[in-house]
Protein backbone atom coordinates (compact mmCIF):
# COMPACT_ATOMS: atom_id res chain seq x y z
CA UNK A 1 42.45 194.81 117.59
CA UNK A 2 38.75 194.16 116.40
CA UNK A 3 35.75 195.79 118.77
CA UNK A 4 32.25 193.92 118.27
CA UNK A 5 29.44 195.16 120.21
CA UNK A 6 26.49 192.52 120.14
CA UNK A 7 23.02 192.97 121.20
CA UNK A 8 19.90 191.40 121.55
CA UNK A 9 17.37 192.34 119.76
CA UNK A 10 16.69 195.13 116.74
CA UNK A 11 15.56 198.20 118.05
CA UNK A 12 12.51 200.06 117.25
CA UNK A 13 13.71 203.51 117.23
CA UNK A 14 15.23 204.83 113.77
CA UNK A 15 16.86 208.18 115.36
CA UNK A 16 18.60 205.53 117.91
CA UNK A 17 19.86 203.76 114.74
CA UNK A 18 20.85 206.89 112.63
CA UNK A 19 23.10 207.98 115.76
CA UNK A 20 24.44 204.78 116.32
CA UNK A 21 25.59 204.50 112.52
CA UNK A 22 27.32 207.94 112.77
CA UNK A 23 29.40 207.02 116.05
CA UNK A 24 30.12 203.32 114.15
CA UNK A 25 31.06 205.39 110.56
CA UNK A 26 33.25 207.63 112.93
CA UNK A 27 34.97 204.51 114.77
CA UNK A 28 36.13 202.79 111.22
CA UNK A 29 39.13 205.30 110.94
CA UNK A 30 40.47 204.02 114.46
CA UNK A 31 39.45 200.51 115.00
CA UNK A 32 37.49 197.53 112.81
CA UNK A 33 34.21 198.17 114.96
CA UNK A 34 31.32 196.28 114.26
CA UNK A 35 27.69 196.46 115.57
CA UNK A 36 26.15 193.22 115.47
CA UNK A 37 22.33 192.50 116.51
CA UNK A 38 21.19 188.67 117.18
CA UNK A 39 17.52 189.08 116.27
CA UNK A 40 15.19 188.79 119.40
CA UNK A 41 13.42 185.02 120.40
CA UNK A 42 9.97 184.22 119.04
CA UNK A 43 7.57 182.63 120.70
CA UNK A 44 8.85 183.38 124.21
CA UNK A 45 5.65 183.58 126.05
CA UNK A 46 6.01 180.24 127.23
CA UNK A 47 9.09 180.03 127.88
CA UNK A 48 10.48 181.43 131.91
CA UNK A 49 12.77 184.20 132.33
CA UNK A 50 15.24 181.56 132.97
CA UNK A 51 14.62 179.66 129.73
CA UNK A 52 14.96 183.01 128.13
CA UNK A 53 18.40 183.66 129.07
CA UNK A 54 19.32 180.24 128.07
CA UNK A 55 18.35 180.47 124.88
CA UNK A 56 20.09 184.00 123.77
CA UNK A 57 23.50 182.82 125.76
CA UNK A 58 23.14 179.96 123.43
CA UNK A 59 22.72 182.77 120.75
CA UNK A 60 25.88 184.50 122.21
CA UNK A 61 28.48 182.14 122.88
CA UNK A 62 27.55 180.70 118.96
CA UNK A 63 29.05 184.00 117.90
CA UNK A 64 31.92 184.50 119.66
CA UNK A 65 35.57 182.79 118.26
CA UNK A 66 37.39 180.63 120.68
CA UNK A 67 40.35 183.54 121.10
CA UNK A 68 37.52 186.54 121.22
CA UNK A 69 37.60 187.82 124.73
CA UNK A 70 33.72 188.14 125.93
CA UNK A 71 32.83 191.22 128.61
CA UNK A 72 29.41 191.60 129.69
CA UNK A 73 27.59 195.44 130.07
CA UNK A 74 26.01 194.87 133.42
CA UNK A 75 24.99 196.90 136.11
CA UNK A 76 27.29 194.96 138.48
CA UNK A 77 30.31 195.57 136.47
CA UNK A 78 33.32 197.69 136.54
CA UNK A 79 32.38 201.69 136.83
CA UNK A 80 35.38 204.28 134.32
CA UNK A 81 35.37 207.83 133.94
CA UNK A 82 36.18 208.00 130.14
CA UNK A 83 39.58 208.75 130.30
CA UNK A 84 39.66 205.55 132.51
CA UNK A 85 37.86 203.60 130.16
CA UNK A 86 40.28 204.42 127.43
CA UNK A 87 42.88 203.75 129.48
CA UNK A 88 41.23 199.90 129.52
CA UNK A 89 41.22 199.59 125.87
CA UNK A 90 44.65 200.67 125.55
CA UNK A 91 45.54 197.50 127.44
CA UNK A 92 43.23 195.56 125.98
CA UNK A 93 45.15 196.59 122.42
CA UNK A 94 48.46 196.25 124.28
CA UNK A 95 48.27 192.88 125.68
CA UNK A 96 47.61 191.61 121.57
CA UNK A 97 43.62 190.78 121.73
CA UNK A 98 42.40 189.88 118.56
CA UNK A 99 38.56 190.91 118.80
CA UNK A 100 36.94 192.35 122.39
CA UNK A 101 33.18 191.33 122.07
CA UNK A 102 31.18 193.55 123.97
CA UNK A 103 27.68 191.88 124.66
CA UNK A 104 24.42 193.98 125.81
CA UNK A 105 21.94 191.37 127.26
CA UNK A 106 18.54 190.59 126.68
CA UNK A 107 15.50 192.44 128.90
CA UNK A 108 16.40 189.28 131.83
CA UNK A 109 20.15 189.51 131.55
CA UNK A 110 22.58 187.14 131.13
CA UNK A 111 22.51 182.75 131.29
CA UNK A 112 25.08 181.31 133.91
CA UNK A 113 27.04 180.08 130.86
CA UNK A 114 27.55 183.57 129.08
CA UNK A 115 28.74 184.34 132.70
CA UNK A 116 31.60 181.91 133.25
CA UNK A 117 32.77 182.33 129.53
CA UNK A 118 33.32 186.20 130.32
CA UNK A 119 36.60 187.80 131.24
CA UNK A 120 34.86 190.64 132.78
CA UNK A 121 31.56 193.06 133.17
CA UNK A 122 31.79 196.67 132.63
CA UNK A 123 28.49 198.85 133.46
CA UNK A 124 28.28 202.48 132.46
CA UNK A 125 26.41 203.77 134.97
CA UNK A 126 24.52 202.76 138.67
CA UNK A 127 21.29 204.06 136.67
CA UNK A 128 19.05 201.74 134.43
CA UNK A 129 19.12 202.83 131.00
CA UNK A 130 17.12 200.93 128.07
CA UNK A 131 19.08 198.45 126.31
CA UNK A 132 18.34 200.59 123.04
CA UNK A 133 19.65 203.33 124.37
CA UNK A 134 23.23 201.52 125.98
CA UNK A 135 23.94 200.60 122.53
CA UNK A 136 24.18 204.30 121.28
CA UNK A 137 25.86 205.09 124.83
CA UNK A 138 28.32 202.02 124.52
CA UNK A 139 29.02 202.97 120.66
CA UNK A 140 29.92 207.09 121.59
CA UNK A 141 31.97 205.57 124.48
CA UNK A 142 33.95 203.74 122.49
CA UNK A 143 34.54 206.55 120.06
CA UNK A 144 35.33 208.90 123.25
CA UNK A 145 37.79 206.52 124.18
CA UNK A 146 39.56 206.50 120.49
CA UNK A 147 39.81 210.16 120.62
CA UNK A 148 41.10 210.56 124.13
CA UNK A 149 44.15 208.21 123.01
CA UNK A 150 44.92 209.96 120.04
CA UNK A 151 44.21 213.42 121.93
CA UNK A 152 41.78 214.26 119.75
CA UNK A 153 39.44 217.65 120.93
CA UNK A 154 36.05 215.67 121.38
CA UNK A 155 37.05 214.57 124.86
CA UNK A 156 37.05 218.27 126.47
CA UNK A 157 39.70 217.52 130.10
């Protein structure tokens, strides 16, 4: 199975980057991961938040494959402990899933569209984090969960 984790948006923060590359380098001898960005809108002070969303679901859906199978981070979504959450993946791997796509929204969330094509949200916490920082949280989670499986001591029961 494939893992992609997209996101909107480069961020501004190098250390954010330099952790996120070590968690991705550490994730290649378990899984293909990759750690896409879809580069933010311009001009998008005319446009409504609901135009917005429109616009980078468009982005979204245009990289997804038809048999990728699309869940959303969002704070309405599904709440695992990490052994839980590694539990999920093991499924996910189990039931033959090419490539899980992983998709952090832009600053307004998600377009109705991006929505219906989903198979499911997951959210990480009930607290608001920055979507720079859920990247780096999403990437070490998804390591955590590689480790757990393979019983690996970074996951401390």
């Amino acid at each position: 199975m494939n893992i992609k984790l997209l996101c909107i948006g480069k961020t501004d923060d190098r250390n954010l980057d330099e952790l996120i590359a070590v968690y991705t380098k550490r994730l290649k001898f378990y899984v293909n991961f990759e750690f896409e960005i879809i580069p933010d809108l311009k001009k998008t002070k005319n446009l409504s938040e609901e135009q917005q969303k429109e616009k980078e679901g468009e982005l979204i859906l245009n990289k997804l494959q038809p048999q990728d199978e699309l869940l959303l981070l969002d704070e309405n979504g599904k709440d695992f402990s990490s052994v839980k959450f590694a539990d999920y993946l093991q499924k996910k791997m189990n039931s033959g899933i090419k490539t899980l796509v992983f998709v952090i929204g832009g600053p307004y969330g998600f377009s109705p569209q991006v929505y219906a094509a989903a198979r499911g949200k997951v959210s990480l916490s009930k607290m608001t984090f920055s979507h720079q920082m859920i990247r780096l949280f999403m990437t070490e989670q998804v390591y955590r969960a590689f480790t757990i499986l393979r019983n690996e001591p970074y996951h401390h029961r």
